[in-house]
N, C-alpha and C. Protein backbone atom coordinates (compact mmCIF):
# COMPACT_ATOMS: atom_id res chain seq x y z
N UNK A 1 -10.22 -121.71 -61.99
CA UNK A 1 -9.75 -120.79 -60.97
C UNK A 1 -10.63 -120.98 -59.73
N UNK A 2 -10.18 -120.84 -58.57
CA UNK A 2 -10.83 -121.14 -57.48
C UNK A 2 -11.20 -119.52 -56.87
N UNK A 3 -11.70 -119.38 -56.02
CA UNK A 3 -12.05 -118.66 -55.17
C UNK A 3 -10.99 -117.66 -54.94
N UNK A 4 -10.39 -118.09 -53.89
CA UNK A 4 -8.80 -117.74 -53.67
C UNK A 4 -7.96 -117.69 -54.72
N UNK A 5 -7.45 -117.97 -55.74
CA UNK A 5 -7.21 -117.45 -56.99
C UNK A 5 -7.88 -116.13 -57.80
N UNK A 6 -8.91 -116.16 -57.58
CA UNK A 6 -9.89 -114.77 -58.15
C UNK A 6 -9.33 -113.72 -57.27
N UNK A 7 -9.36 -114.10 -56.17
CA UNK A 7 -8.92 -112.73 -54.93
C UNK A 7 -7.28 -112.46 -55.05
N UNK A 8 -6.60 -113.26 -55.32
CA UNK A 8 -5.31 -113.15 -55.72
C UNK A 8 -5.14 -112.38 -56.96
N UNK A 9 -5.94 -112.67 -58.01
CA UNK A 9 -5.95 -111.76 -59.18
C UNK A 9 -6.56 -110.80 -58.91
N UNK A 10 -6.74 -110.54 -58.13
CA UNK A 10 -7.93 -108.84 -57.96
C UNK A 10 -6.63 -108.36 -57.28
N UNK A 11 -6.23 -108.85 -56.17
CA UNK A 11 -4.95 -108.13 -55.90
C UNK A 11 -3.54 -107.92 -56.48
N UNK A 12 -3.41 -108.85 -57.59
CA UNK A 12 -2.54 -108.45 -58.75
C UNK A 12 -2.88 -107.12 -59.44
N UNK A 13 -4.07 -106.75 -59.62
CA UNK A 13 -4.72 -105.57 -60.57
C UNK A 13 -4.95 -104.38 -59.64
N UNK A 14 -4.57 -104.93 -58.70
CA UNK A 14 -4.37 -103.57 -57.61
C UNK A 14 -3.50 -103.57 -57.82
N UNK A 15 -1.93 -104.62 -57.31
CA UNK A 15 -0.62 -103.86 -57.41
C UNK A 15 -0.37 -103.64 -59.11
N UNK A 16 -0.89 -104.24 -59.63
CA UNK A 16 -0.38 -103.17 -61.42
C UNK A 16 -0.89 -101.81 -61.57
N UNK A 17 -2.06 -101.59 -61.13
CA UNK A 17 -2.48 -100.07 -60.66
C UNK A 17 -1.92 -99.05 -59.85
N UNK A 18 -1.18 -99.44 -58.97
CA UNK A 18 -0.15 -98.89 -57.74
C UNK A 18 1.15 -99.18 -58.82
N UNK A 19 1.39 -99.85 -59.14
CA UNK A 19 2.99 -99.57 -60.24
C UNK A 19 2.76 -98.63 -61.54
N UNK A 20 1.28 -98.56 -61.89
CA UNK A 20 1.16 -97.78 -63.10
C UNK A 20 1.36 -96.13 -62.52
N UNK A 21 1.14 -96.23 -61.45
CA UNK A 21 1.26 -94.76 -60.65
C UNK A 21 0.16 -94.09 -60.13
N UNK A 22 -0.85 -95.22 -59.81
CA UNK A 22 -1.68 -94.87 -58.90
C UNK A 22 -1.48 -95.20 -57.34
N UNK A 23 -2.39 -93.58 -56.56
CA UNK A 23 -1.92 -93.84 -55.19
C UNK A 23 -3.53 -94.64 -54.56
N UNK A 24 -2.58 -95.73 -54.10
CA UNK A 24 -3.93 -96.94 -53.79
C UNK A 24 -3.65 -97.15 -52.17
N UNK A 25 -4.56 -97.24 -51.30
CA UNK A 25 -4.28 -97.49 -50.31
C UNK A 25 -5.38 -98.87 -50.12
N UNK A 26 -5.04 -99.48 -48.68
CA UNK A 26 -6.04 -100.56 -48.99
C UNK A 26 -5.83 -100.84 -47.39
N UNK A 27 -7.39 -100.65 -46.50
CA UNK A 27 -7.51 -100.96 -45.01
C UNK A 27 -8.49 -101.92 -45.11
N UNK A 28 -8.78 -102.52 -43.96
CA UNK A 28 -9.24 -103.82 -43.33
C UNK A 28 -10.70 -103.05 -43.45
N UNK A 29 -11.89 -103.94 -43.75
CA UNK A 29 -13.24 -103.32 -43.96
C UNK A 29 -13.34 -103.47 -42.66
N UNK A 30 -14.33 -102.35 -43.03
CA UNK A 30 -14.74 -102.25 -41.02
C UNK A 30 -15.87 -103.57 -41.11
N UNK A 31 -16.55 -103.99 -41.55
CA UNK A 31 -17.61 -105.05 -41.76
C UNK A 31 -16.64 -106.59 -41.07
N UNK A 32 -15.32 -106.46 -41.08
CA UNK A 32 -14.44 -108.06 -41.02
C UNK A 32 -15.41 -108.49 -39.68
N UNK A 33 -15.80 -107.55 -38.97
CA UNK A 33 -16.33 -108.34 -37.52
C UNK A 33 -17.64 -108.38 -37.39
N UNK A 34 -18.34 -108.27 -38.34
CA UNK A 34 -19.69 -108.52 -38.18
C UNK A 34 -20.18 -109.72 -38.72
N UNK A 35 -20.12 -110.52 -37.46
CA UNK A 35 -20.65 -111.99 -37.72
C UNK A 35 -21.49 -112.59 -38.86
N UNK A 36 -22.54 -111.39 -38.45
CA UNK A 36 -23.93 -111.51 -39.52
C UNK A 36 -24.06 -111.61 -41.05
N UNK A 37 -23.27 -110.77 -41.11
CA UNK A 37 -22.53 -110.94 -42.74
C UNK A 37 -21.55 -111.73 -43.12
N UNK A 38 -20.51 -112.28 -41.77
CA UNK A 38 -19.81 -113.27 -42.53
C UNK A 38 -20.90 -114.70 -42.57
N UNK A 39 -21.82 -115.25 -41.71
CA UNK A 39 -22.02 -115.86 -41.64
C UNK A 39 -23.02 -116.00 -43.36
N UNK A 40 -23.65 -114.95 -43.36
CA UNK A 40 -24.39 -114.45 -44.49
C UNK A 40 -23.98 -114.60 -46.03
N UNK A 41 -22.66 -114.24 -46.07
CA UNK A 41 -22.03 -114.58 -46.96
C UNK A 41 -20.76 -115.54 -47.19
N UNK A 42 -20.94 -115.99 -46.09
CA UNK A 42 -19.85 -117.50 -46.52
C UNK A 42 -20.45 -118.77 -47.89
N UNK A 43 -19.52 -119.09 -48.26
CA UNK A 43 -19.66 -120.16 -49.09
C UNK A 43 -18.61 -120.51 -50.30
N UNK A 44 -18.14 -121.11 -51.32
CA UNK A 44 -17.20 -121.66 -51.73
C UNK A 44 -16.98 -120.01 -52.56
N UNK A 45 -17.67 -119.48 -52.86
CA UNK A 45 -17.98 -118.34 -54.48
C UNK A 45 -17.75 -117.09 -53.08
N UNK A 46 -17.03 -117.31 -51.90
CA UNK A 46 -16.77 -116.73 -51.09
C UNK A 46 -15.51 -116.17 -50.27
N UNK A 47 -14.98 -114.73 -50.00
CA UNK A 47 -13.66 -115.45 -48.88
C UNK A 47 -13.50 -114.45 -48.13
N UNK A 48 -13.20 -115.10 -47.11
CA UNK A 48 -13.24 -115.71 -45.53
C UNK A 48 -13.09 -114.03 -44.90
N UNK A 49 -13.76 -113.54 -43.86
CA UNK A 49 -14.08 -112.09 -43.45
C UNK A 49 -12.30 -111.88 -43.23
N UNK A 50 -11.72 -112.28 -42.88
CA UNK A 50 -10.15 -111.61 -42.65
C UNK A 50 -9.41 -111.22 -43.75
N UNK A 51 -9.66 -111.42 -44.88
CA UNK A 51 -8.97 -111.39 -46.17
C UNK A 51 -9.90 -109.85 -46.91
N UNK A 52 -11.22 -109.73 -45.83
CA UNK A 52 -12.05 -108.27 -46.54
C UNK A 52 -11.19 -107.42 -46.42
N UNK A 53 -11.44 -106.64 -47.58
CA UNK A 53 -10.32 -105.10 -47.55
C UNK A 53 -11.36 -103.94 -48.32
N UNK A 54 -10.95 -102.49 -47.65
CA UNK A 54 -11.68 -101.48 -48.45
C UNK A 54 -10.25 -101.03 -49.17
N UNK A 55 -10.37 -100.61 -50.65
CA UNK A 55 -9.42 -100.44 -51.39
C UNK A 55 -10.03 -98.68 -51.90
N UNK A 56 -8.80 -97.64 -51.90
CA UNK A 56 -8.91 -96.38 -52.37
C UNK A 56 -8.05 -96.21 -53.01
N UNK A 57 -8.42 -95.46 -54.43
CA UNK A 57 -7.81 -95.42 -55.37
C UNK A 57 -7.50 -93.64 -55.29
N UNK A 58 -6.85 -92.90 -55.80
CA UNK A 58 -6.79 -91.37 -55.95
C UNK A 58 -5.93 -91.43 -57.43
N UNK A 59 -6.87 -90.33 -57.86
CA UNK A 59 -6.37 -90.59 -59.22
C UNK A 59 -5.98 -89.05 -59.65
N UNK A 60 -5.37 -88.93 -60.50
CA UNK A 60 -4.94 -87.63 -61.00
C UNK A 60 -5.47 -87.40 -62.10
N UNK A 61 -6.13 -87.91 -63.09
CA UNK A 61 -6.80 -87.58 -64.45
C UNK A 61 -7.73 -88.36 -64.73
N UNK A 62 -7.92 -88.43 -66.06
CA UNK A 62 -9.10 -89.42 -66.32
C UNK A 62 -8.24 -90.95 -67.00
N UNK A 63 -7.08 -90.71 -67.73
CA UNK A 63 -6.43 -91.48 -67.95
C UNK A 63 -6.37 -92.94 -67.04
N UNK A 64 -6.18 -92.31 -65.66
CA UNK A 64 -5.87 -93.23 -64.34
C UNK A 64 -7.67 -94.02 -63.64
N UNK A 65 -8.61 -93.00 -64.16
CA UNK A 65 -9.77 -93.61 -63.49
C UNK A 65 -9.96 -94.24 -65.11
N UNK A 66 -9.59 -94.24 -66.01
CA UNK A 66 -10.25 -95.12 -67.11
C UNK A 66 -8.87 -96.62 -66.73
N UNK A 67 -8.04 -96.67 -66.22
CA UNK A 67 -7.21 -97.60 -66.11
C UNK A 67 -8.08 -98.32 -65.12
N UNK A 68 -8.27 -98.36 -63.73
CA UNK A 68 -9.20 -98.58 -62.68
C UNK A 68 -10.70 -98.89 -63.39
N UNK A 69 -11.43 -98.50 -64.26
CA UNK A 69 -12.54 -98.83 -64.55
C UNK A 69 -12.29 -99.99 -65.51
N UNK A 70 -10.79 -99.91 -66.31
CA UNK A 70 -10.78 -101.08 -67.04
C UNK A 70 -10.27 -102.40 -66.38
N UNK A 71 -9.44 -101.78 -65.58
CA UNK A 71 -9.36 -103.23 -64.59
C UNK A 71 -10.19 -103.87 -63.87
N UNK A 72 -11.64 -103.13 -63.65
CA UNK A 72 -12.92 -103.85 -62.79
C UNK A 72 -13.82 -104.80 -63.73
N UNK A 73 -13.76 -104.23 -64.91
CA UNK A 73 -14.18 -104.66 -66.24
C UNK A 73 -13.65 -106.05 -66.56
N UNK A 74 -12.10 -105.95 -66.58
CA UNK A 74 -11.73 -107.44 -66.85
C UNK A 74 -11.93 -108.42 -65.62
N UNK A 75 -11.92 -107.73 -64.16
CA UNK A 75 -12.21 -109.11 -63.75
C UNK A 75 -13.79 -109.25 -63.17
N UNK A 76 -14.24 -108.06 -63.98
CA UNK A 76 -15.60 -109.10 -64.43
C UNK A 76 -15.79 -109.99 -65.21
N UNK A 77 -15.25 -109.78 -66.30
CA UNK A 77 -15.08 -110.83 -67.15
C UNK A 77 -14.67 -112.52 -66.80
N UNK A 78 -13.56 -111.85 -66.08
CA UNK A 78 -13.24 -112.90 -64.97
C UNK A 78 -14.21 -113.84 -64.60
N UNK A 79 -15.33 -113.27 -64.20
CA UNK A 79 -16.85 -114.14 -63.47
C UNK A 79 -16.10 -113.57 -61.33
N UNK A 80 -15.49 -112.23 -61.69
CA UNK A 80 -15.33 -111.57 -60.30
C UNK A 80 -15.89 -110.63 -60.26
N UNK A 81 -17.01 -110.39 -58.96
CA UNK A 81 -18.01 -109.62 -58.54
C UNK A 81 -17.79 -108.72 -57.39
N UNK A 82 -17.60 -107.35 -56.72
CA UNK A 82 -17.55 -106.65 -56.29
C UNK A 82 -18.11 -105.39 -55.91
N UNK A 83 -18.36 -104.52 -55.15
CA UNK A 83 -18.53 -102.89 -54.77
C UNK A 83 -17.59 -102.25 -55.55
N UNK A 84 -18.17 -101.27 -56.23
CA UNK A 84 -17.32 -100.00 -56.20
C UNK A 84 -17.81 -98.65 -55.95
N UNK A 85 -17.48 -97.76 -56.31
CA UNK A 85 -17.53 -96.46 -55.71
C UNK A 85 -16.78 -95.50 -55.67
N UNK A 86 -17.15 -94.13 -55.84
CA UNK A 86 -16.17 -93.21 -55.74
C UNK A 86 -16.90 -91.65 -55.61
N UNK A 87 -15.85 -90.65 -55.82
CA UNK A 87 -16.10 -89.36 -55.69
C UNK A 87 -15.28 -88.94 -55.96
N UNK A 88 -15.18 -87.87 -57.06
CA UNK A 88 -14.54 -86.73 -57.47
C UNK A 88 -12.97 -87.47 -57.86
N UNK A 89 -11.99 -87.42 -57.53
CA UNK A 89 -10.68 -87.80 -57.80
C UNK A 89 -10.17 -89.45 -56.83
N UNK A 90 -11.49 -90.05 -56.31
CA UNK A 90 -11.10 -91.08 -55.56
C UNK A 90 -12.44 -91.92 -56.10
N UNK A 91 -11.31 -93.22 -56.17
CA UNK A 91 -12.07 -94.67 -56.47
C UNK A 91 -12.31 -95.63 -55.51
N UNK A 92 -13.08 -95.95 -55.35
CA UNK A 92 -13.56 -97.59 -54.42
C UNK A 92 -13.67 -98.71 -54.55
N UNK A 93 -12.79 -99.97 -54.24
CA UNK A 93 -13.34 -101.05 -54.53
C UNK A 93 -13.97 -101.94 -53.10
N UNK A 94 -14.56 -102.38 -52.88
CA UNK A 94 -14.89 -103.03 -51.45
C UNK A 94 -14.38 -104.47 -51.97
N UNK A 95 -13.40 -105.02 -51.29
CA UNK A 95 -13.00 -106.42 -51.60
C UNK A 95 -13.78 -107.14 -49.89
N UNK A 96 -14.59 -107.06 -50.33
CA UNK A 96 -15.30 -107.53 -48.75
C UNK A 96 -16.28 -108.85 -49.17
N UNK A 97 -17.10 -108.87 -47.89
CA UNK A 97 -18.48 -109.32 -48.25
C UNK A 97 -18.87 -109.50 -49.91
N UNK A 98 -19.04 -108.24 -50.47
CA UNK A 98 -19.64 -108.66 -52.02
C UNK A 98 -19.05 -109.19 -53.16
N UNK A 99 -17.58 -108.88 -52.48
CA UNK A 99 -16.83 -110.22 -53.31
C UNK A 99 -17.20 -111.91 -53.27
N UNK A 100 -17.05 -111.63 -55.20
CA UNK A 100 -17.50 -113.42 -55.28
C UNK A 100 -16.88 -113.98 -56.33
N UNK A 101 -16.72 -115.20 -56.44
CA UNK A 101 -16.12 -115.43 -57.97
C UNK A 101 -17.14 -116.42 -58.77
N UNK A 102 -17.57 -116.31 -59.91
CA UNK A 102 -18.33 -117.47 -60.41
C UNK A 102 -17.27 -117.96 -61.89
N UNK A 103 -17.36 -118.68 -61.93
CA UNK A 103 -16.50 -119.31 -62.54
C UNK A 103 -16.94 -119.12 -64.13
N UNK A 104 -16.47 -118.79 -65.20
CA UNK A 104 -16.63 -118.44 -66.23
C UNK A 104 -18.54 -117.65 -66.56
N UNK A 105 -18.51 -116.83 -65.69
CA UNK A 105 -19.61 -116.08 -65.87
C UNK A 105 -19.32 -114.47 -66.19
N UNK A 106 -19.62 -114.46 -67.64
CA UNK A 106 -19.41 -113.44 -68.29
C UNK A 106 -20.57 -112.24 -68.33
N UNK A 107 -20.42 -111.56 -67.31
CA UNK A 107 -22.28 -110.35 -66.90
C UNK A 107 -22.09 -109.00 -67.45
N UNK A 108 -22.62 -108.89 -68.89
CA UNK A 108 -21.79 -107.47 -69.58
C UNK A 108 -22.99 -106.92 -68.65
N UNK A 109 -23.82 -106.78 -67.77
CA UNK A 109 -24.45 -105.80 -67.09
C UNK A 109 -23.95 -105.33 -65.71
N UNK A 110 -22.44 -106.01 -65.43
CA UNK A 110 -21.80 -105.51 -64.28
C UNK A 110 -20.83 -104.63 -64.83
N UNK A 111 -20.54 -104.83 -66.28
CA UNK A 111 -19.63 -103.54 -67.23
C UNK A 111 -20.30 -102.54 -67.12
N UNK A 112 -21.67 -102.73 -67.78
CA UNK A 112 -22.21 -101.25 -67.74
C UNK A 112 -22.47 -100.56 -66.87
N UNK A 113 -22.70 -101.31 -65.55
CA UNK A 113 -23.21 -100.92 -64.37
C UNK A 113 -21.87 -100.36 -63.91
N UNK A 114 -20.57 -100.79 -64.04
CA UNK A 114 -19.12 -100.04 -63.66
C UNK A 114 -18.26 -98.72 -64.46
N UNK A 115 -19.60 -98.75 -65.69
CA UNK A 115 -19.24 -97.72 -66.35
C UNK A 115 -20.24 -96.36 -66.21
N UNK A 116 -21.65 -96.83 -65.42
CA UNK A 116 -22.34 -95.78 -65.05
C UNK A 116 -21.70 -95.23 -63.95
N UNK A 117 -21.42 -96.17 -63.11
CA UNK A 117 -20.66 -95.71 -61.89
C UNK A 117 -19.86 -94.40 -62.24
N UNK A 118 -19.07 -94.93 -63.49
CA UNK A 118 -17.73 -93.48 -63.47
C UNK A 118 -18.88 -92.45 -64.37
N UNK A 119 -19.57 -92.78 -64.92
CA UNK A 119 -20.11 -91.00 -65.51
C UNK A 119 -20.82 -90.73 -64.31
N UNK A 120 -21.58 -90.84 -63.29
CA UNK A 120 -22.34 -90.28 -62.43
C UNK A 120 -21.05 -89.88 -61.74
N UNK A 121 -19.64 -90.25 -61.23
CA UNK A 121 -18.90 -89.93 -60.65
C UNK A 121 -18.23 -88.72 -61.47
N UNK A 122 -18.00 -88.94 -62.39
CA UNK A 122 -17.23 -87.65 -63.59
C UNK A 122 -18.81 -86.84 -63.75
N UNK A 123 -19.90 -86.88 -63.52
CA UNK A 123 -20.65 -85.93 -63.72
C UNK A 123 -20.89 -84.72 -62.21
N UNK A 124 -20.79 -85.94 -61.48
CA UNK A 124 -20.89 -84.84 -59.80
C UNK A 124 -19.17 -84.50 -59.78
N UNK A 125 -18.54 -84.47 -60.61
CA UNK A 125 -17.15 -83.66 -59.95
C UNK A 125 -16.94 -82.68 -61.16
N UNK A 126 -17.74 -83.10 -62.40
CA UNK A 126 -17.99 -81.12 -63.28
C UNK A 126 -19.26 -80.66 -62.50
N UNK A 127 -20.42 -81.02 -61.86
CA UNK A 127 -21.01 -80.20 -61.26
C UNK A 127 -20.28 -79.50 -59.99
N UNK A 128 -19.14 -79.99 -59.42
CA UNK A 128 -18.58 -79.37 -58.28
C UNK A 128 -17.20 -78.64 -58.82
N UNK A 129 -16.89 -78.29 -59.95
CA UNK A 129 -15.99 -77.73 -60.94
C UNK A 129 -17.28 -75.79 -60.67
């Protein structure tokens, strides 16, 4: 899989997430024009600042953020690297800059690290319950 193939499958697992019945929106990162970072992060395991997108997920249960956490999961598995993020009933993916693809690199410490993400996120939205 190339580069551009990885980013194509990340955006497949967005639109299966938006058909499963999540409301996903997806704008242009504000970062596309900052030279410094494209220049910073160009390279093959790279793609190209016009193709960056900030992706928001809104979810209605936990059902829908465990769908979204399992889809970041597989394309880690993938050897696809990314931002995420969230709060309370909304998910983040940054398809920007920290997108990368390495080619059969399997990092169960970007699982766990995407699964702390959602309990610190499910823990600050029962502290705001």
């Amino acid at each position: 899989m190339t580069t551009i193939e990885a980013y194509n499958l990340t955006l497949d697992k967005i639109n299966e997430l938006r058909e499963s019945g999540i409301n996903v929106s997806m704008k242009p990162s504000r970062s596309r024009d900052n030279r410094e970072l494209e220049q910073k992060y160009s390279g093959e395991d790279r793609i190209p600042s016009k193709l960056w997108y900030f992706v928001t997920f809104e979810i209605k249960n936990s059902e829908q953020a465990r769908k979204i956490m399992e889809a970041g999961n597989y394309l880690g598995m993938c050897g696809i690297r990314f931002d995420t993020g969230g709060m309370g009933n909304i998910r983040d993916w940054e398809i920007d800059w920290s997108f990368s693809y390495s080619a059969g690199e399997d990092n169960y410490e970007w699982i766990l690290a995407r699964e702390d993400v959602e309990d610190i996120i499910n823990e600050n939205k029962n502290d705001e319950d």
